[in-house]
C-alpha atoms as a PDB file:
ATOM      1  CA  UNK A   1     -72.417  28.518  35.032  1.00  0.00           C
ATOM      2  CA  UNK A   2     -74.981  28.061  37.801  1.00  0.00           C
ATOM      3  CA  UNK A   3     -78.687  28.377  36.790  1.00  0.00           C
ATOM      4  CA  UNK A   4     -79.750  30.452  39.920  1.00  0.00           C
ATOM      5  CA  UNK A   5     -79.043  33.713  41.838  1.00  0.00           C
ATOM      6  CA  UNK A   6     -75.256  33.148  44.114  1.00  0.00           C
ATOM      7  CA  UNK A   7     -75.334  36.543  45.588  1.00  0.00           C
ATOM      8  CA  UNK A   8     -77.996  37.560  48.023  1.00  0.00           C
ATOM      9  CA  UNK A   9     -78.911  40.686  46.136  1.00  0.00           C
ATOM     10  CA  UNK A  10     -79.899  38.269  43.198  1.00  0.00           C
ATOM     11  CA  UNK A  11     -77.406  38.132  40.902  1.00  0.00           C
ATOM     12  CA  UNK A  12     -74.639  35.562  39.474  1.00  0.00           C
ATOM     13  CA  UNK A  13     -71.208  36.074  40.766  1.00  0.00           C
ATOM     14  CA  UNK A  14     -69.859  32.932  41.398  1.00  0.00           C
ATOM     15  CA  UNK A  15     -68.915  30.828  38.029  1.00  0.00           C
ATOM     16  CA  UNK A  16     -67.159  27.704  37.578  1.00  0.00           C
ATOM     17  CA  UNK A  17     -64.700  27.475  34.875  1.00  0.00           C
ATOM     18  CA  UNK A  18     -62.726  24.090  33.665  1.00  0.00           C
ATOM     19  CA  UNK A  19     -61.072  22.827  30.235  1.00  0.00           C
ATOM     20  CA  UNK A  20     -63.431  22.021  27.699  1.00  0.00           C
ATOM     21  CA  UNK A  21     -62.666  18.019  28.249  1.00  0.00           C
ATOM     22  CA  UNK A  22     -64.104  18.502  32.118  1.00  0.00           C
ATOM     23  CA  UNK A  23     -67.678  18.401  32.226  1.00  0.00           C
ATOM     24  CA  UNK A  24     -69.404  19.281  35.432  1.00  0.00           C
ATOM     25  CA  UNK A  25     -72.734  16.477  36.079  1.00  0.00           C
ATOM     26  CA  UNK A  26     -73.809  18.410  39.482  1.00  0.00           C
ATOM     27  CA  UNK A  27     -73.143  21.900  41.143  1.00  0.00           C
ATOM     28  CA  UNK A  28     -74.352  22.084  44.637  1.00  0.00           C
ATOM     29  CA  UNK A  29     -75.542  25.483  45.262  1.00  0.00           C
ATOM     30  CA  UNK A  30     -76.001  26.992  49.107  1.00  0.00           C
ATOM     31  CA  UNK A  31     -77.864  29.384  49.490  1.00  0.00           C
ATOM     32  CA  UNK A  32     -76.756  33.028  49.263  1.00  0.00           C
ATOM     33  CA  UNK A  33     -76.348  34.610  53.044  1.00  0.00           C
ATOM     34  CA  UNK A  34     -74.500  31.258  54.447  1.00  0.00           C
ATOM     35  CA  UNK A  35     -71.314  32.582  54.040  1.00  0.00           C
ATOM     36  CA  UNK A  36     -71.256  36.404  53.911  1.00  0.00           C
ATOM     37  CA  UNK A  37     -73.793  37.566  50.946  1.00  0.00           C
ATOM     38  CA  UNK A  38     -72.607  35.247  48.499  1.00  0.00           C
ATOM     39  CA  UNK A  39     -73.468  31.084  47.936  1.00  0.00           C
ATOM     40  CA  UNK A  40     -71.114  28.392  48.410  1.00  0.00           C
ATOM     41  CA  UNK A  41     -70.548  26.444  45.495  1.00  0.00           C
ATOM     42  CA  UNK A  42     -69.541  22.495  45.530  1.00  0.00           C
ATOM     43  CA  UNK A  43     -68.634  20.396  42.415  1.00  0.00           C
ATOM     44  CA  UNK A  44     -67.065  17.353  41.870  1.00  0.00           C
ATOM     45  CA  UNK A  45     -64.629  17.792  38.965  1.00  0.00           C
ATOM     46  CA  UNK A  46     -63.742  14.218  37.833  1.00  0.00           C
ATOM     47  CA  UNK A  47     -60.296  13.008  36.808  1.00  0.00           C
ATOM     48  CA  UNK A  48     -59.343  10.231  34.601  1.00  0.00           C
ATOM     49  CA  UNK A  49     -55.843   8.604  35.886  1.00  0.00           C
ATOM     50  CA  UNK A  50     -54.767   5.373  35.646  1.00  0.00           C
ATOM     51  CA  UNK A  51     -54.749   3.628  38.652  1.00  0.00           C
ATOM     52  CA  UNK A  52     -51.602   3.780  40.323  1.00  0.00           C
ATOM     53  CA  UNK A  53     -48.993   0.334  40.329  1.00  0.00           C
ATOM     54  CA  UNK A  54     -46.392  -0.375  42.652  1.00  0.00           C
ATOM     55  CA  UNK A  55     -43.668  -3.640  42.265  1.00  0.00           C
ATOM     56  CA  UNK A  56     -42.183  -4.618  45.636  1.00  0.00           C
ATOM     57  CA  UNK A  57     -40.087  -7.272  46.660  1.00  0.00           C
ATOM     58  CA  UNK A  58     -40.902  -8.676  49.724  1.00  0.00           C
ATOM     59  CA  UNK A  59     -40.013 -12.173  51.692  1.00  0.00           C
ATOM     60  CA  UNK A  60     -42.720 -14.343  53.372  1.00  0.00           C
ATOM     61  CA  UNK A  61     -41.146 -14.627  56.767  1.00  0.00           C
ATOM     62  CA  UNK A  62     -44.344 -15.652  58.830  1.00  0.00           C
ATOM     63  CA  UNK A  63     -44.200 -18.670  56.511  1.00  0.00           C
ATOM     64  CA  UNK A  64     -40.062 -19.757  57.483  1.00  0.00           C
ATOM     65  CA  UNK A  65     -40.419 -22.817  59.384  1.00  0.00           C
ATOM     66  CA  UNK A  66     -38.048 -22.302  62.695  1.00  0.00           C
ATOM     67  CA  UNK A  67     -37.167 -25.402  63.215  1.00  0.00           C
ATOM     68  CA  UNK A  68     -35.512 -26.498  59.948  1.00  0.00           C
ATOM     69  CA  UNK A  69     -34.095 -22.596  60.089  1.00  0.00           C
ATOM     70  CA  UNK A  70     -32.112 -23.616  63.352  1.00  0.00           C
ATOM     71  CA  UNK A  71     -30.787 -26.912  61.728  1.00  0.00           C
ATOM     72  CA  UNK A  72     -29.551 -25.217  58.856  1.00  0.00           C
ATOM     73  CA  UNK A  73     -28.079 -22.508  60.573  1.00  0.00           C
ATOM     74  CA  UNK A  74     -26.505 -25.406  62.812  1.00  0.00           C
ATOM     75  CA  UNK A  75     -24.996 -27.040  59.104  1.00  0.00           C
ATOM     76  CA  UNK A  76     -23.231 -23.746  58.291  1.00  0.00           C
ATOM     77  CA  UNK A  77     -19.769 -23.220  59.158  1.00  0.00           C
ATOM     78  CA  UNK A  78     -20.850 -20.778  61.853  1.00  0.00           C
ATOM     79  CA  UNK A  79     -21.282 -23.700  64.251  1.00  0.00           C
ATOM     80  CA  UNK A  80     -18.461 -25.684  63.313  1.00  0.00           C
ATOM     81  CA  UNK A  81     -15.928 -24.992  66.009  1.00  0.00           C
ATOM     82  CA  UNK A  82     -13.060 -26.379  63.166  1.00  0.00           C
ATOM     83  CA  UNK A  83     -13.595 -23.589  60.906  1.00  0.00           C
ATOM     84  CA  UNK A  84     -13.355 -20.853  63.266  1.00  0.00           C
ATOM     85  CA  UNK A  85     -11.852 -17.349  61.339  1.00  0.00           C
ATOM     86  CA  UNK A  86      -9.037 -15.582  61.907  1.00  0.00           C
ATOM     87  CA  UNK A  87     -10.439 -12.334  61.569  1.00  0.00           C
ATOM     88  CA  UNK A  88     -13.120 -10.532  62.984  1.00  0.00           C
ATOM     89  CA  UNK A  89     -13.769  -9.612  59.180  1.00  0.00           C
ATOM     90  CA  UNK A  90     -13.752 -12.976  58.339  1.00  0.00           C
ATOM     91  CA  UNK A  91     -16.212 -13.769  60.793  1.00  0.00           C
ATOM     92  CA  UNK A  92     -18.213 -11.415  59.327  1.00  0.00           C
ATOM     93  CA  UNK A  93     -17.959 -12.471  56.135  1.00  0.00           C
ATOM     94  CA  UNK A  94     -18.987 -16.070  56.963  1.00  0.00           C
ATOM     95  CA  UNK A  95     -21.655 -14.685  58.936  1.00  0.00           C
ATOM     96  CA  UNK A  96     -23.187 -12.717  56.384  1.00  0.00           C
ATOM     97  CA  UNK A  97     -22.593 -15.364  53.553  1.00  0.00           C
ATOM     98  CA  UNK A  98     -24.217 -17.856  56.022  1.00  0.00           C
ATOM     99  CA  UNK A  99     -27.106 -16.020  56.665  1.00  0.00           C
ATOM    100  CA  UNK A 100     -27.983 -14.430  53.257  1.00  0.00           C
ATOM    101  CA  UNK A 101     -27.305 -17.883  51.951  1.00  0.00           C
ATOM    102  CA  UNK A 102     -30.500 -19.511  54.491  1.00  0.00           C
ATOM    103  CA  UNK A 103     -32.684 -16.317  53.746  1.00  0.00           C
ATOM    104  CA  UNK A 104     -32.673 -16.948  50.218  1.00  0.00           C
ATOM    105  CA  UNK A 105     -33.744 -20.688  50.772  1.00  0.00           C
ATOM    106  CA  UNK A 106     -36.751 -20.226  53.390  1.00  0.00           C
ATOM    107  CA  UNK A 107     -37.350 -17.047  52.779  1.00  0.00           C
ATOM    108  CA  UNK A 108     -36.857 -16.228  48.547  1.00  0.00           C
ATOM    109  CA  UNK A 109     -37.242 -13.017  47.500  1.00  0.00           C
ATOM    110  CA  UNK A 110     -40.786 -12.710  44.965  1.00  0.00           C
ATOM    111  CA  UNK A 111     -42.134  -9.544  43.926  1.00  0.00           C
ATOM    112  CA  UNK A 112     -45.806  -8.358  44.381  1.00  0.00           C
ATOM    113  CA  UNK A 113     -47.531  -5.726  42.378  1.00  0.00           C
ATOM    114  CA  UNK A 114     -49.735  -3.766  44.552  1.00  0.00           C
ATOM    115  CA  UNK A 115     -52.685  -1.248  42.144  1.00  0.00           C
ATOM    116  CA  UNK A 116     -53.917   1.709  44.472  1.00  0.00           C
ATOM    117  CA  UNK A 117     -56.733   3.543  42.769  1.00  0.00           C
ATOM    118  CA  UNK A 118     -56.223   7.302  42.579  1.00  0.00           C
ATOM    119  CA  UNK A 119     -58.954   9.475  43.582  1.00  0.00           C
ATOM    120  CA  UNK A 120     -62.023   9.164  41.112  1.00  0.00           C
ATOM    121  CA  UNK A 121     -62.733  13.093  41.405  1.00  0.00           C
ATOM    122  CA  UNK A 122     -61.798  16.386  43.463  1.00  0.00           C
ATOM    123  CA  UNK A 123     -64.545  18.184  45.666  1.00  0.00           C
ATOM    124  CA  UNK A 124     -64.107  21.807  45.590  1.00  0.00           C
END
């Protein structure tokens, strides 16, 4: 409850309620006429949350090294005019077997946890 007068005729009509837990350090009190005839009142209620983890996989692909990309890529049986497909969906297939095949060797998958702090309080 504040400790001084929140209405310009004197008396207390703004109050601040919260859980027994929730203890309020500082209530910023306005003076009463700012805002019509009664005081604005500003508290920081704080919240205890754990901080917030996220897992992601991710792939480093600044670090791929282009050159020994294109050799590889030259290796594969993309390049190799003797073991041309039939099928476009065999060409496809190759393709993707290829290329999922090189990604995984320059460019493994590794995971990366990532903390983002939650807000330490809310301003009312």
């Amino acid at each position: 409850m504040p400790h001084e007068p929140t209405h310009t005729a004197g008396g207390t009509l703004n109050l601040v309620f919260t859980k027994s837990e929730h203890t309020l350090d500082t209530v910023v009190i306005d003076p009463p006429g700012i805002l019509p005839d009664h005081s604005l009142l500003q508290w920081l209620l704080p919240l205890l949350q754990p901080p917030i983890t996220v897992t992601r996989a991710v792939r480093s692909w600044r670090k791929v090294d282009t050159e020994k990309f294109r050799t590889a890529l030259r290796d594969t049986g993309l390049c190799d005019e003797t073991r041309q497909p039939d099928t476009a969906e065999e060409l496809f297939a190759m393709n993707d077997d290829s290329l999922r095949s090189l990604v995984e060797v320059f460019a493994p998958v590794r995971k990366i946890t990532s903390r983002r702090q939650r807000f330490a309080g809310v301003a009312f």
